[in-house]
PDB file of N, CA and C in Angstrom:
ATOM      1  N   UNK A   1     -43.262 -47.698  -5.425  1.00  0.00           N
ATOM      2  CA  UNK A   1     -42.893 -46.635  -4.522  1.00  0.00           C
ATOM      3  C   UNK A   1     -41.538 -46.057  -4.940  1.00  0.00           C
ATOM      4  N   UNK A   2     -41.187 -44.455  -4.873  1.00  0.00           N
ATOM      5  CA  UNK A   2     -40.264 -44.453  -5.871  1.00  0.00           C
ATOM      6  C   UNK A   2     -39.579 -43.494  -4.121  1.00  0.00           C
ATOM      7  N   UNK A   3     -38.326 -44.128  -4.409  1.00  0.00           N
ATOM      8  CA  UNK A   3     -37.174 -43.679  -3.410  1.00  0.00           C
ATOM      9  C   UNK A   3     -36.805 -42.409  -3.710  1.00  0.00           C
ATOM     10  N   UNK A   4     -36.727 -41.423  -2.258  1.00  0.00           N
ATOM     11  CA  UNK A   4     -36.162 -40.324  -2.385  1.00  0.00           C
ATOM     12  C   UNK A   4     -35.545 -40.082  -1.418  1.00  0.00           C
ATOM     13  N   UNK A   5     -34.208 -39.245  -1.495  1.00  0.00           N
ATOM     14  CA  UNK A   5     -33.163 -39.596  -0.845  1.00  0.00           C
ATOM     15  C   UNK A   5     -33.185 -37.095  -0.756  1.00  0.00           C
ATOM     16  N   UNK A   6     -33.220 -37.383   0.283  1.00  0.00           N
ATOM     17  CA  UNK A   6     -33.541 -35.478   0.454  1.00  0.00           C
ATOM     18  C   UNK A   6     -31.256 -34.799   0.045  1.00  0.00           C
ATOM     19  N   UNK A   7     -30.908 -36.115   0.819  1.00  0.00           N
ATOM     20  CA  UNK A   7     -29.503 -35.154   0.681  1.00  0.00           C
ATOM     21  C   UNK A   7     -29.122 -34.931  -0.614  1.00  0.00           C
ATOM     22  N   UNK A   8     -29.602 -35.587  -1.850  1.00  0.00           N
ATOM     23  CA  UNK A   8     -29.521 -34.730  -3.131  1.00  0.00           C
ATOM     24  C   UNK A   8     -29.959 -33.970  -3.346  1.00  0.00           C
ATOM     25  N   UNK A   9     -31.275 -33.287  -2.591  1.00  0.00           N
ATOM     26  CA  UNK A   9     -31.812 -31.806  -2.953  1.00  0.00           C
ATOM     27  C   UNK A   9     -30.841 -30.840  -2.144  1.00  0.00           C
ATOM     28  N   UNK A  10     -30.290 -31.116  -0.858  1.00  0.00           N
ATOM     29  CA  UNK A  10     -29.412 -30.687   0.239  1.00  0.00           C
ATOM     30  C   UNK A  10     -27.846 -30.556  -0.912  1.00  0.00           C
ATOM     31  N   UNK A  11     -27.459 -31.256  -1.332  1.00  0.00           N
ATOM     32  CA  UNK A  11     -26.380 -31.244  -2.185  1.00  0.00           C
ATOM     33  C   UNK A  11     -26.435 -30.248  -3.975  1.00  0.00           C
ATOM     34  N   UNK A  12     -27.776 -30.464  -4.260  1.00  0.00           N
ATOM     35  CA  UNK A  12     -28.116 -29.357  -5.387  1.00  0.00           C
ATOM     36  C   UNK A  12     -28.000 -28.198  -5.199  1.00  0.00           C
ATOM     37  N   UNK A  13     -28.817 -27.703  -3.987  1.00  0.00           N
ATOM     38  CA  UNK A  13     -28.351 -26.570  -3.487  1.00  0.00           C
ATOM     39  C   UNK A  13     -27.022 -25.784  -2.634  1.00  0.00           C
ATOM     40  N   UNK A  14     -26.463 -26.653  -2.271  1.00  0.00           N
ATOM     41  CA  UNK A  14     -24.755 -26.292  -2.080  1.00  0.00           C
ATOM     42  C   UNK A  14     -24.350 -26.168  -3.335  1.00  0.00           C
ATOM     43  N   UNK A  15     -24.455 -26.960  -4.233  1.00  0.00           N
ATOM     44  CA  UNK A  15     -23.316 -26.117  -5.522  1.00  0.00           C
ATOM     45  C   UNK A  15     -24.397 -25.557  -6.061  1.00  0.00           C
ATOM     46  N   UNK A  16     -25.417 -25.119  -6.324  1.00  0.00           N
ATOM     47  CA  UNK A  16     -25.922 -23.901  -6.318  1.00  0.00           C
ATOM     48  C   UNK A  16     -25.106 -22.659  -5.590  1.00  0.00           C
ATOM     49  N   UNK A  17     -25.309 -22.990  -4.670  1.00  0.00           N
ATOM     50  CA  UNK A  17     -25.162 -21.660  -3.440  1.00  0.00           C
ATOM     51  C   UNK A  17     -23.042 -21.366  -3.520  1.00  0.00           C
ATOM     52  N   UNK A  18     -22.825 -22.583  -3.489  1.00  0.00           N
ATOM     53  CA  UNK A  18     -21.260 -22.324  -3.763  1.00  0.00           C
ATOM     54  C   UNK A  18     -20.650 -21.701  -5.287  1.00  0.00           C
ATOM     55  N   UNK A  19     -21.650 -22.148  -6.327  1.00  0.00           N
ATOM     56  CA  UNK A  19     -21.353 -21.250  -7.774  1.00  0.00           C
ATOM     57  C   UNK A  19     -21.832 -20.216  -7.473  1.00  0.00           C
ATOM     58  N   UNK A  20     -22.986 -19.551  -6.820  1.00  0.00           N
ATOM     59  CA  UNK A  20     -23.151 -17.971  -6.869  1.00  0.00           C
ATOM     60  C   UNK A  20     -22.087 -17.294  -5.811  1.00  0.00           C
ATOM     61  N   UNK A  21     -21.464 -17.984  -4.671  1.00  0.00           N
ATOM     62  CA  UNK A  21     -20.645 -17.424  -4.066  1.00  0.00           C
ATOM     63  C   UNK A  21     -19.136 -17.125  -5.058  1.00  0.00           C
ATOM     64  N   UNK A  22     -19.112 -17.935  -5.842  1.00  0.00           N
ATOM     65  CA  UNK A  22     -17.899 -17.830  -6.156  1.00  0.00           C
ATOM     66  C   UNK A  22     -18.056 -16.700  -7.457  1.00  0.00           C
ATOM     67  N   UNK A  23     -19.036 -16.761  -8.109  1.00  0.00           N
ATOM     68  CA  UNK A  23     -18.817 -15.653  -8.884  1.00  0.00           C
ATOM     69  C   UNK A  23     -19.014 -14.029  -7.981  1.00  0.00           C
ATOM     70  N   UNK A  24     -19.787 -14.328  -7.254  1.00  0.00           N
ATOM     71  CA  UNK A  24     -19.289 -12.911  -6.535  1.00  0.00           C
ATOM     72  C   UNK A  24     -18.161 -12.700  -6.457  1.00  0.00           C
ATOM     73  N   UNK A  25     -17.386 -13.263  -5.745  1.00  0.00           N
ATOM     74  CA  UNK A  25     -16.232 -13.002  -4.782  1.00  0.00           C
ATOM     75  C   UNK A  25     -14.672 -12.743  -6.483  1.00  0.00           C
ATOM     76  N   UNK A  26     -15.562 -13.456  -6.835  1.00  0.00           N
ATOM     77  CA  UNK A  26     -14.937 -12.938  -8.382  1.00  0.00           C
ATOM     78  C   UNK A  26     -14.735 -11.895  -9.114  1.00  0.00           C
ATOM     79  N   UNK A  27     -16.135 -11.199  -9.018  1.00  0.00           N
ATOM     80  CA  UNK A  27     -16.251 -10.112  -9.527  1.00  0.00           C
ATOM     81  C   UNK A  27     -15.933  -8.706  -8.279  1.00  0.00           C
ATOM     82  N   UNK A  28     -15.763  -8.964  -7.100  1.00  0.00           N
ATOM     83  CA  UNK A  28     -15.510  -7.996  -6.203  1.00  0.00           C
ATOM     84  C   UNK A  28     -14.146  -8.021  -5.624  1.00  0.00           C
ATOM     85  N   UNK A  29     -13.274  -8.688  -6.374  1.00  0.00           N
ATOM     86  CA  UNK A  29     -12.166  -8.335  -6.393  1.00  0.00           C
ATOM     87  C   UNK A  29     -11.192  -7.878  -7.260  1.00  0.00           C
ATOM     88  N   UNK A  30     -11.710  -8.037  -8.532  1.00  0.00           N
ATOM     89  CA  UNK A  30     -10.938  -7.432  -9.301  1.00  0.00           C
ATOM     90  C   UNK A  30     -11.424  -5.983  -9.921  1.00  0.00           C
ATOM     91  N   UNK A  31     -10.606  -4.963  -9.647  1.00  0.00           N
ATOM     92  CA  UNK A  31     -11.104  -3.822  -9.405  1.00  0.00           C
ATOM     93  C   UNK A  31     -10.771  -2.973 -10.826  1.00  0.00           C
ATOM     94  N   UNK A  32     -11.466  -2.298 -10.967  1.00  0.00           N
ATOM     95  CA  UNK A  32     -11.291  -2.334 -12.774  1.00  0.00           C
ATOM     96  C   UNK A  32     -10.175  -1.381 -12.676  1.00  0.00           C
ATOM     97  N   UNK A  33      -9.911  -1.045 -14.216  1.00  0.00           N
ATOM     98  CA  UNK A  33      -8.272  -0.695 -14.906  1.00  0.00           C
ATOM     99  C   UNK A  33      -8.559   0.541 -14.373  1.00  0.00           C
ATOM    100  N   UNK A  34      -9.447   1.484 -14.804  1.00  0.00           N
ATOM    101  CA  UNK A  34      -9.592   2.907 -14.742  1.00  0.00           C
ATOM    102  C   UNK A  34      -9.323   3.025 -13.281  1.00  0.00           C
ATOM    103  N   UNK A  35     -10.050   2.475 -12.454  1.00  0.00           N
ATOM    104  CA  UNK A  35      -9.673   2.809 -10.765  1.00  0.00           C
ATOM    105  C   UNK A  35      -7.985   2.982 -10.448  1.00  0.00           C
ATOM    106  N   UNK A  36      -7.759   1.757 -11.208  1.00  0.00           N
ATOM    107  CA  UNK A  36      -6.334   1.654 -10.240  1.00  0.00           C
ATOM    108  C   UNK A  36      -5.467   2.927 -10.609  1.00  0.00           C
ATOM    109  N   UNK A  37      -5.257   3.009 -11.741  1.00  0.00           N
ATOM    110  CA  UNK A  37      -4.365   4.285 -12.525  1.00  0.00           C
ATOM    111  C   UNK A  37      -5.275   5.603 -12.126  1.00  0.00           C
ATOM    112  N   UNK A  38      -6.344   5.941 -11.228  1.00  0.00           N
ATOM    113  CA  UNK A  38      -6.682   7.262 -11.138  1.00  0.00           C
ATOM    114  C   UNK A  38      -6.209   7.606 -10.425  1.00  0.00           C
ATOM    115  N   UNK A  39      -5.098   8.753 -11.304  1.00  0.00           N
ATOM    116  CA  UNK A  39      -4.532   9.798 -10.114  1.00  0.00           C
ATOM    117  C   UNK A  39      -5.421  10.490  -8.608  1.00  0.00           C
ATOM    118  N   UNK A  40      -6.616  10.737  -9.121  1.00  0.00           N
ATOM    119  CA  UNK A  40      -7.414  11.026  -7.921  1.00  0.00           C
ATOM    120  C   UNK A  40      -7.737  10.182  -7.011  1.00  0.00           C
ATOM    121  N   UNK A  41      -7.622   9.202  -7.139  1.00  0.00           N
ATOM    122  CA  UNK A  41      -8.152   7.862  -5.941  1.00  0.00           C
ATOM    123  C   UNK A  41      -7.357   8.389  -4.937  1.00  0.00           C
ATOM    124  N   UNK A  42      -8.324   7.958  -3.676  1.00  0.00           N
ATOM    125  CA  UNK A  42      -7.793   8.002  -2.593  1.00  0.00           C
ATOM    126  C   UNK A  42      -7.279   7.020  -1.450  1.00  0.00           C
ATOM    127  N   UNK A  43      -6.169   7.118  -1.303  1.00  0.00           N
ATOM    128  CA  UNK A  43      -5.821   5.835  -0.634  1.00  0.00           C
ATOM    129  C   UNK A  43      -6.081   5.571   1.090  1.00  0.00           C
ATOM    130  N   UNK A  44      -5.875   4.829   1.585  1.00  0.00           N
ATOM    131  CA  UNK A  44      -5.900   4.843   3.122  1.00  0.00           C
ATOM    132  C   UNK A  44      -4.414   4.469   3.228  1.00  0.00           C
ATOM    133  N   UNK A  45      -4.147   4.020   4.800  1.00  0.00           N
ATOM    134  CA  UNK A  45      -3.109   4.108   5.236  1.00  0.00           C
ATOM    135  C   UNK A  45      -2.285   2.625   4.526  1.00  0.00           C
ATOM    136  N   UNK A  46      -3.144   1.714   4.478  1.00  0.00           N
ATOM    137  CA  UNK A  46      -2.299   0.600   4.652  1.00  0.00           C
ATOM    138  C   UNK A  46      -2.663   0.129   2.826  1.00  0.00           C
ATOM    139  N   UNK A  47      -2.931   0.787   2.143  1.00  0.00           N
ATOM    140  CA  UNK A  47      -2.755   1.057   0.683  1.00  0.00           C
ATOM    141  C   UNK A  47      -1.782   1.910   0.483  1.00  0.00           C
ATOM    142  N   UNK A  48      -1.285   3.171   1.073  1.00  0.00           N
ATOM    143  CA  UNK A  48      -0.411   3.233   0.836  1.00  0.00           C
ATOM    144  C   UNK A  48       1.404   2.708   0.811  1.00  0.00           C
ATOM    145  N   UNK A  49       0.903   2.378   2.567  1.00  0.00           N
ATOM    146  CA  UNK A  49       1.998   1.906   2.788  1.00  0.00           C
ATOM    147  C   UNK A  49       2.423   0.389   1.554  1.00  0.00           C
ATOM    148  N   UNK A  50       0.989  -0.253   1.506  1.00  0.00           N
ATOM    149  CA  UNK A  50       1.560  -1.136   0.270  1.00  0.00           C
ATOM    150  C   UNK A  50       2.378  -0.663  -1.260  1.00  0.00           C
ATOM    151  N   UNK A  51       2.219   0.573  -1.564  1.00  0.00           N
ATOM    152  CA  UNK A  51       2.529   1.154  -2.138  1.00  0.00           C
ATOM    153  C   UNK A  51       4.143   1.770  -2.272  1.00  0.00           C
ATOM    154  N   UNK A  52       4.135   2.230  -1.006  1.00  0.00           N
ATOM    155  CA  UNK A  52       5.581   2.689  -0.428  1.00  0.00           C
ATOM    156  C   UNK A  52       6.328   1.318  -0.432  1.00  0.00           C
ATOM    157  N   UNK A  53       5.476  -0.475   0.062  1.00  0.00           N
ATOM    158  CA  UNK A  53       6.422  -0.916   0.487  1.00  0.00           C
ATOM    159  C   UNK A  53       7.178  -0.796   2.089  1.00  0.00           C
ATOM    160  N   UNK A  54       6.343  -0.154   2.848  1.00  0.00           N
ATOM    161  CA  UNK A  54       6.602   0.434   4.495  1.00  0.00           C
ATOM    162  C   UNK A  54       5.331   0.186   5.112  1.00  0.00           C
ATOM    163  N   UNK A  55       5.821   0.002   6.249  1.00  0.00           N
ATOM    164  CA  UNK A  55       4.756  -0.494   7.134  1.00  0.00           C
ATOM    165  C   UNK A  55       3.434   0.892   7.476  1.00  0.00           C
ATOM    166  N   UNK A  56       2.686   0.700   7.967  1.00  0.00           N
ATOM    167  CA  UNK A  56       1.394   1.545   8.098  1.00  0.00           C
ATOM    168  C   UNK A  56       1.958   2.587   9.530  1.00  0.00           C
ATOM    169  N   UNK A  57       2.475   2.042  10.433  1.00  0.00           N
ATOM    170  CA  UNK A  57       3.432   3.133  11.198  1.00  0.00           C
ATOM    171  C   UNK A  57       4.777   4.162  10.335  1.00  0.00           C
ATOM    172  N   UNK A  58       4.905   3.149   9.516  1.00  0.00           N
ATOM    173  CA  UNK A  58       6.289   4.469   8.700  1.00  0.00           C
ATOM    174  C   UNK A  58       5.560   5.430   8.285  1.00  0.00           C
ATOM    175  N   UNK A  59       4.076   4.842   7.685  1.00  0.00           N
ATOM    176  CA  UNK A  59       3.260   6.132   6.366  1.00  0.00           C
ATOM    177  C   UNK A  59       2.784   7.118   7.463  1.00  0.00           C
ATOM    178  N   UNK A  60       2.441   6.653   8.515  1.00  0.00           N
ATOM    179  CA  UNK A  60       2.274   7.606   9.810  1.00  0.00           C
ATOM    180  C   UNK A  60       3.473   8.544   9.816  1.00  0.00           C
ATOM    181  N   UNK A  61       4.514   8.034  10.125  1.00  0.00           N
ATOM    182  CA  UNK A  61       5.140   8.905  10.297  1.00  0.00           C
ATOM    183  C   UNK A  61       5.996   9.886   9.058  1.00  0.00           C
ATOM    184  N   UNK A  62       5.765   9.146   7.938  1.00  0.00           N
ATOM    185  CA  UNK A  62       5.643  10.072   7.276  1.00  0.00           C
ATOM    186  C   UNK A  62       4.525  11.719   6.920  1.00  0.00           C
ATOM    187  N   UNK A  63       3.586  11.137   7.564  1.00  0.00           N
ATOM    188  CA  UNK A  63       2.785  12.001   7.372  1.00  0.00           C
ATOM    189  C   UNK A  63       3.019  12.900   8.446  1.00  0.00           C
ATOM    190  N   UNK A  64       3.210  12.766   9.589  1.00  0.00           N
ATOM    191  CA  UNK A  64       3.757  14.053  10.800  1.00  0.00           C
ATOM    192  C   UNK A  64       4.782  14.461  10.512  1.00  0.00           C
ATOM    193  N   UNK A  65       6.152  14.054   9.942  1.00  0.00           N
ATOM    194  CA  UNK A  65       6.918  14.474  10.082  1.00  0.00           C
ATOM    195  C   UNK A  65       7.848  14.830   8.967  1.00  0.00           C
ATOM    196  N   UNK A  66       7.477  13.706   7.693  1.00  0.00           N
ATOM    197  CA  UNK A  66       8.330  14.553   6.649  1.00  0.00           C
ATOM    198  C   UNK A  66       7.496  14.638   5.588  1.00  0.00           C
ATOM    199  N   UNK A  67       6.120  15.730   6.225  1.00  0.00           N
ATOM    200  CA  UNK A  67       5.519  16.769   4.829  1.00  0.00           C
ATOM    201  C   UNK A  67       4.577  15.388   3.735  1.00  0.00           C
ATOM    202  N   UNK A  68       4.122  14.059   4.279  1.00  0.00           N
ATOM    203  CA  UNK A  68       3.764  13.310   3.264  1.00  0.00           C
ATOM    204  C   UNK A  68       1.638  14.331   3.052  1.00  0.00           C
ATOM    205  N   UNK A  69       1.837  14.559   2.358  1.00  0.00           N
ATOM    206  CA  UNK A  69       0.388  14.802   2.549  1.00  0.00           C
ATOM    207  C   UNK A  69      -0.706  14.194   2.313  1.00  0.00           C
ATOM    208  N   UNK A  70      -1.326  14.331   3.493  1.00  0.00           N
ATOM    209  CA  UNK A  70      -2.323  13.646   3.846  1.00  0.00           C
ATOM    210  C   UNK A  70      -3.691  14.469   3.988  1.00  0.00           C
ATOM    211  N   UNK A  71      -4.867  13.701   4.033  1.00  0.00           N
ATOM    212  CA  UNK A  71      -5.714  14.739   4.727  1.00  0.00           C
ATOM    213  C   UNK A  71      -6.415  13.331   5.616  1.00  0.00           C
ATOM    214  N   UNK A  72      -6.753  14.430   6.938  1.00  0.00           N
ATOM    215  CA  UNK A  72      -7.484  13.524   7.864  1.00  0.00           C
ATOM    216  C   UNK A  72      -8.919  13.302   7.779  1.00  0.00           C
ATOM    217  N   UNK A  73      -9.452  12.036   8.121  1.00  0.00           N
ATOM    218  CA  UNK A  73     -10.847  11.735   8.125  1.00  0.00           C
ATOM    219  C   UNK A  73     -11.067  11.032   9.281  1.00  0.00           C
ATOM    220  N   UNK A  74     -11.607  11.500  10.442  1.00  0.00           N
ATOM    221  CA  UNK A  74     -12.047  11.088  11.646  1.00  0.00           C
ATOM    222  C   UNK A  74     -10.407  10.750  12.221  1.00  0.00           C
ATOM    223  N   UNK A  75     -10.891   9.710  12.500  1.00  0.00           N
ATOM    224  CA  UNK A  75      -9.232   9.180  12.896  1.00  0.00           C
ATOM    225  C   UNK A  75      -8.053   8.722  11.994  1.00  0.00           C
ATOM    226  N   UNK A  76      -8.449   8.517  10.688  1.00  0.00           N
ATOM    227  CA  UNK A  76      -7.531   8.408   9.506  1.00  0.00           C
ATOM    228  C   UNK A  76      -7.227   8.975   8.704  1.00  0.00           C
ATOM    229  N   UNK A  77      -6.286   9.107   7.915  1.00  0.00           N
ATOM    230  CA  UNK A  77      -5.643   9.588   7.022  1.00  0.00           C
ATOM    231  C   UNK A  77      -5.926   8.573   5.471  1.00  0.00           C
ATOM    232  N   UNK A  78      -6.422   9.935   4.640  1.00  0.00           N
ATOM    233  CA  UNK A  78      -6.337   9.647   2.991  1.00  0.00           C
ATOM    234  C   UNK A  78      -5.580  10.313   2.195  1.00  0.00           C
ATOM    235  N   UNK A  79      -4.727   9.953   1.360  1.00  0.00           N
ATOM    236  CA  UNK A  79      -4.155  10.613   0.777  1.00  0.00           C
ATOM    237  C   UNK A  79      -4.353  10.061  -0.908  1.00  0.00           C
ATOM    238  N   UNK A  80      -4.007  11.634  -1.493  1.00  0.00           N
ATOM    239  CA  UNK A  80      -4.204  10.972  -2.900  1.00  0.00           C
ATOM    240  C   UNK A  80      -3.122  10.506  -3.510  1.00  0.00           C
ATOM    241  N   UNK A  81      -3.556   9.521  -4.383  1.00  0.00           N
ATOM    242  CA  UNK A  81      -2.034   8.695  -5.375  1.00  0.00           C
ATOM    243  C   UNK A  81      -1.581   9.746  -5.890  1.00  0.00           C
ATOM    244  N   UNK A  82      -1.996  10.460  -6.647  1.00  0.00           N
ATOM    245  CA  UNK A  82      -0.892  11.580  -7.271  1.00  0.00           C
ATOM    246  C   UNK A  82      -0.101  12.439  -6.226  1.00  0.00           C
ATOM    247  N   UNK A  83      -0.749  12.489  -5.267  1.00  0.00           N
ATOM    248  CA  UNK A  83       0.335  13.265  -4.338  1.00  0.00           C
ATOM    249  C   UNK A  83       1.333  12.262  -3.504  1.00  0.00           C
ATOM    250  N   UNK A  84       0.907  11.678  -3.467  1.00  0.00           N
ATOM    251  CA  UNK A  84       1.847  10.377  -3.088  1.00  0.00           C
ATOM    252  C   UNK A  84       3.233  10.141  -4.281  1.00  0.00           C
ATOM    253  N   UNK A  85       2.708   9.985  -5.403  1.00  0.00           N
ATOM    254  CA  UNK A  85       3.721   9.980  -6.141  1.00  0.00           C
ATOM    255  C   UNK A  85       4.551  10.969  -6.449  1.00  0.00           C
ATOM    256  N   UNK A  86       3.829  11.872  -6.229  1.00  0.00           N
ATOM    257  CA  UNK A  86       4.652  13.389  -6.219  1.00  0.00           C
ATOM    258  C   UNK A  86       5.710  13.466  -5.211  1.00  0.00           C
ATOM    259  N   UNK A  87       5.608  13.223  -3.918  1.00  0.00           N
ATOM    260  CA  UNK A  87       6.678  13.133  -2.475  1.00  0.00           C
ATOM    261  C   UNK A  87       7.244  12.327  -2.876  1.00  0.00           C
ATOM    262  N   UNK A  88       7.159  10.825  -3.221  1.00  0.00           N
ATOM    263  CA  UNK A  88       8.072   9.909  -3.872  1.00  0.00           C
ATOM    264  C   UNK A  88       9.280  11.044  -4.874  1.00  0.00           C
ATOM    265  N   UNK A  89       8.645  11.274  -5.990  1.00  0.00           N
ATOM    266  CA  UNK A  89       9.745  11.857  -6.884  1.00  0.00           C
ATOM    267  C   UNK A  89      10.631  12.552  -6.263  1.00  0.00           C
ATOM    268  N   UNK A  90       9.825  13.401  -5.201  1.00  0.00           N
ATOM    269  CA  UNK A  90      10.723  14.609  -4.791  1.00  0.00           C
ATOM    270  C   UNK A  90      11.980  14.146  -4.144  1.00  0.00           C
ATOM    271  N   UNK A  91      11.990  13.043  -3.444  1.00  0.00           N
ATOM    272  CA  UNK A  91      13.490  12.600  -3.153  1.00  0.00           C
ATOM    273  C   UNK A  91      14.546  12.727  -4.270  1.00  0.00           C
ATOM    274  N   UNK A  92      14.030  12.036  -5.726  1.00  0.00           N
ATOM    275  CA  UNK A  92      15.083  11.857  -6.556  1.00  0.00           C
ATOM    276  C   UNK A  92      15.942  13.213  -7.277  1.00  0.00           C
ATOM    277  N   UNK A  93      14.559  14.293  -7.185  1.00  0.00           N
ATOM    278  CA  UNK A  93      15.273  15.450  -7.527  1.00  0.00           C
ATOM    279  C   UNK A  93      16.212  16.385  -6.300  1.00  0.00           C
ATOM    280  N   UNK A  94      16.366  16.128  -5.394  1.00  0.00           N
ATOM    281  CA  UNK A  94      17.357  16.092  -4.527  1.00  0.00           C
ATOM    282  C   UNK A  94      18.480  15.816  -4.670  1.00  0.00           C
ATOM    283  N   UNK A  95      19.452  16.993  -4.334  1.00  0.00           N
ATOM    284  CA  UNK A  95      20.928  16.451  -4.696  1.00  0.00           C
ATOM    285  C   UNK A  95      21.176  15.462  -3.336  1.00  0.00           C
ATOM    286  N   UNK A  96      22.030  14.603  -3.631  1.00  0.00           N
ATOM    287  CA  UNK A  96      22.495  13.553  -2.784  1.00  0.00           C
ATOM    288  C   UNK A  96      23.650  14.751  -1.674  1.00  0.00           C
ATOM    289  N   UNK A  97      23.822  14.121  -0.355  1.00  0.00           N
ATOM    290  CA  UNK A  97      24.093  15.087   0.661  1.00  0.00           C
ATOM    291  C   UNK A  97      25.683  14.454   0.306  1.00  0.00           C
ATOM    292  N   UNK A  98      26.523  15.570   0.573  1.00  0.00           N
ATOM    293  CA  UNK A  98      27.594  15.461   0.735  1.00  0.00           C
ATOM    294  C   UNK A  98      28.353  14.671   2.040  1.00  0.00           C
ATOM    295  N   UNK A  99      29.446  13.731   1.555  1.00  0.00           N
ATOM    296  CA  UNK A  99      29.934  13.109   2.532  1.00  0.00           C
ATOM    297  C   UNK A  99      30.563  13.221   3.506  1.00  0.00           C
ATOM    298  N   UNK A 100      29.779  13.244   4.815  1.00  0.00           N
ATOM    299  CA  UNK A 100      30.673  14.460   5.966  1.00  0.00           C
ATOM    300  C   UNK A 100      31.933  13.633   6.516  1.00  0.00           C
ATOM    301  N   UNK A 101      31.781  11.877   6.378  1.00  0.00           N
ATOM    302  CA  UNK A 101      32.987  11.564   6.848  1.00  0.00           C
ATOM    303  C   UNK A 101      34.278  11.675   6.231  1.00  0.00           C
ATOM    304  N   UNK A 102      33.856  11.970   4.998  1.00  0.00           N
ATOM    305  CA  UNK A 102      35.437  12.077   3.992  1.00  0.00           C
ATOM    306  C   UNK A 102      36.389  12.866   5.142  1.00  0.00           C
ATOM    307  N   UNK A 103      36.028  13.929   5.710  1.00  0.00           N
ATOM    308  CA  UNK A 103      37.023  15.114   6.373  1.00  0.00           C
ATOM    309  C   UNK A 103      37.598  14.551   7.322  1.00  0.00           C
ATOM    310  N   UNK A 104      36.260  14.083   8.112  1.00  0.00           N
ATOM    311  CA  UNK A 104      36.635  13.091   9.428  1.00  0.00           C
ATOM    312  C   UNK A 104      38.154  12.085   9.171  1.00  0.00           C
ATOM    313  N   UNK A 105      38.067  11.362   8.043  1.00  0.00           N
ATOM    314  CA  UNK A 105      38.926  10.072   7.765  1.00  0.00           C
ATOM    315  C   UNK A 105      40.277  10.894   6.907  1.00  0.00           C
ATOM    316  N   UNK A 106      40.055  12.026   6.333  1.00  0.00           N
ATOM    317  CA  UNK A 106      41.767  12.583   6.159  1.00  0.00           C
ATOM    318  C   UNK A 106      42.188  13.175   7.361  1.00  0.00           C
ATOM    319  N   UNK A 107      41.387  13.637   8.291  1.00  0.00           N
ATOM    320  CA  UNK A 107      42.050  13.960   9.738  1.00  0.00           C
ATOM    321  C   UNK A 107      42.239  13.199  10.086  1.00  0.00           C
ATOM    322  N   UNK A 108      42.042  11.722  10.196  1.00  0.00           N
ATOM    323  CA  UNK A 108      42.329  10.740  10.895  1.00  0.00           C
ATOM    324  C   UNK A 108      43.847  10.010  10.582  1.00  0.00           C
ATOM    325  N   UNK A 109      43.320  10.295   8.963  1.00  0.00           N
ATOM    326  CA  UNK A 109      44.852   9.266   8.144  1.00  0.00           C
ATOM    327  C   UNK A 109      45.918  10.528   8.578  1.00  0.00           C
ATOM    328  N   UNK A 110      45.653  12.021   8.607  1.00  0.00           N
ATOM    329  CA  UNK A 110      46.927  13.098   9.303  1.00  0.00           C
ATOM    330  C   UNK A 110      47.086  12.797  10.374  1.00  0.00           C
ATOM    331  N   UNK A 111      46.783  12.608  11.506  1.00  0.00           N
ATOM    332  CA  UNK A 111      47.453  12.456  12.542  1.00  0.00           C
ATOM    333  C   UNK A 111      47.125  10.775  13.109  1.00  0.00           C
ATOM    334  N   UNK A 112      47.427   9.520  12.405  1.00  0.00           N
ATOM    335  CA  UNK A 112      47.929   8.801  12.878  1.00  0.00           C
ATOM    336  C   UNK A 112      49.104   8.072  12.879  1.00  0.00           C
ATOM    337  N   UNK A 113      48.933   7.380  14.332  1.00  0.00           N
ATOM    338  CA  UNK A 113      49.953   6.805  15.014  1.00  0.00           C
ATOM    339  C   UNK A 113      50.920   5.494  13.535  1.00  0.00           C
ATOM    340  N   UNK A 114      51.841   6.000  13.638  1.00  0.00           N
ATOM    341  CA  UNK A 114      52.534   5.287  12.295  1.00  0.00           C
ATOM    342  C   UNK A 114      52.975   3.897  13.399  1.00  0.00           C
TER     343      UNK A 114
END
C-alpha cells in the first residue's frame, strides 16, 4: 500500500502559484525606459507632486493659482511632463526680486537711538 500524504500536492501548488505571482508583479512594475522619458506622458496629481517633491495639495494649488497647467478629467487633473518641466524652468529664468528690506534696515541704522 503506497502512502500518500495530499499536503504535498497542497504545497506543489503554492510554489507553483507563488512563482507565477511573483513574476507578474515583476514584470508590472517596472515600467519601460521609453515611458518614463516621454515628454508626452501624462501625469496625475500625485505623480506629479512626486516629481515636484510637494505634496498633492501644493500641485493643487499650483494648478489654481500659479498658472501650473493642467487639464481636467472628471474630477482630476493631468498634466503633461513636458509642461511640467517647462513651469519648473520658468522660475529659474526669472530675475531674483529685489531686496525690499535693505531700505527698511538703512532707515533703521539712520535714525537710531545711539
Amino acid at each position: 500500500m503506497q502512502n500518500y500524504n495530499p499536503f504535498e500536492l497542497i504545497l506543489s501548488r503554492l510554489d507553483l502559484l507563488q512563482l507565477t505571482v511573483n513574476t507578474l508583479s515583476d514584470t508590472s512594475q517596472k515600467p519601460s525606459a521609453t515611458e518614463i522619458f516621454n515628454p508626452e506622458r501624462l501625469l496625475d496629481l500625485p505623480d506629479a507632486a512626486q516629481i515636484l517633491r510637494k505634496p498633492v495639495g501644493t500641485v493643487r494649488y499650483y494648478i489654481h493659482n500659479r498658472n501650473l497647467p493642467a487639464i481636467k478629467v472628471g474630477k482630476s487633473y493631468l498634466i503633461k511632463l513636458q509642461a511640467l518641466l517647462d513651469w519648473v524652468n520658468e522660475f529659474d529664468k526669472k530675475e531674483p526680486l529685489k531686496d525690499i528690506s535693505s531700505p527698511m534696515l538703512l532707515n533703521r541704522n539712520k535714525y537710531r537711538k545711539n
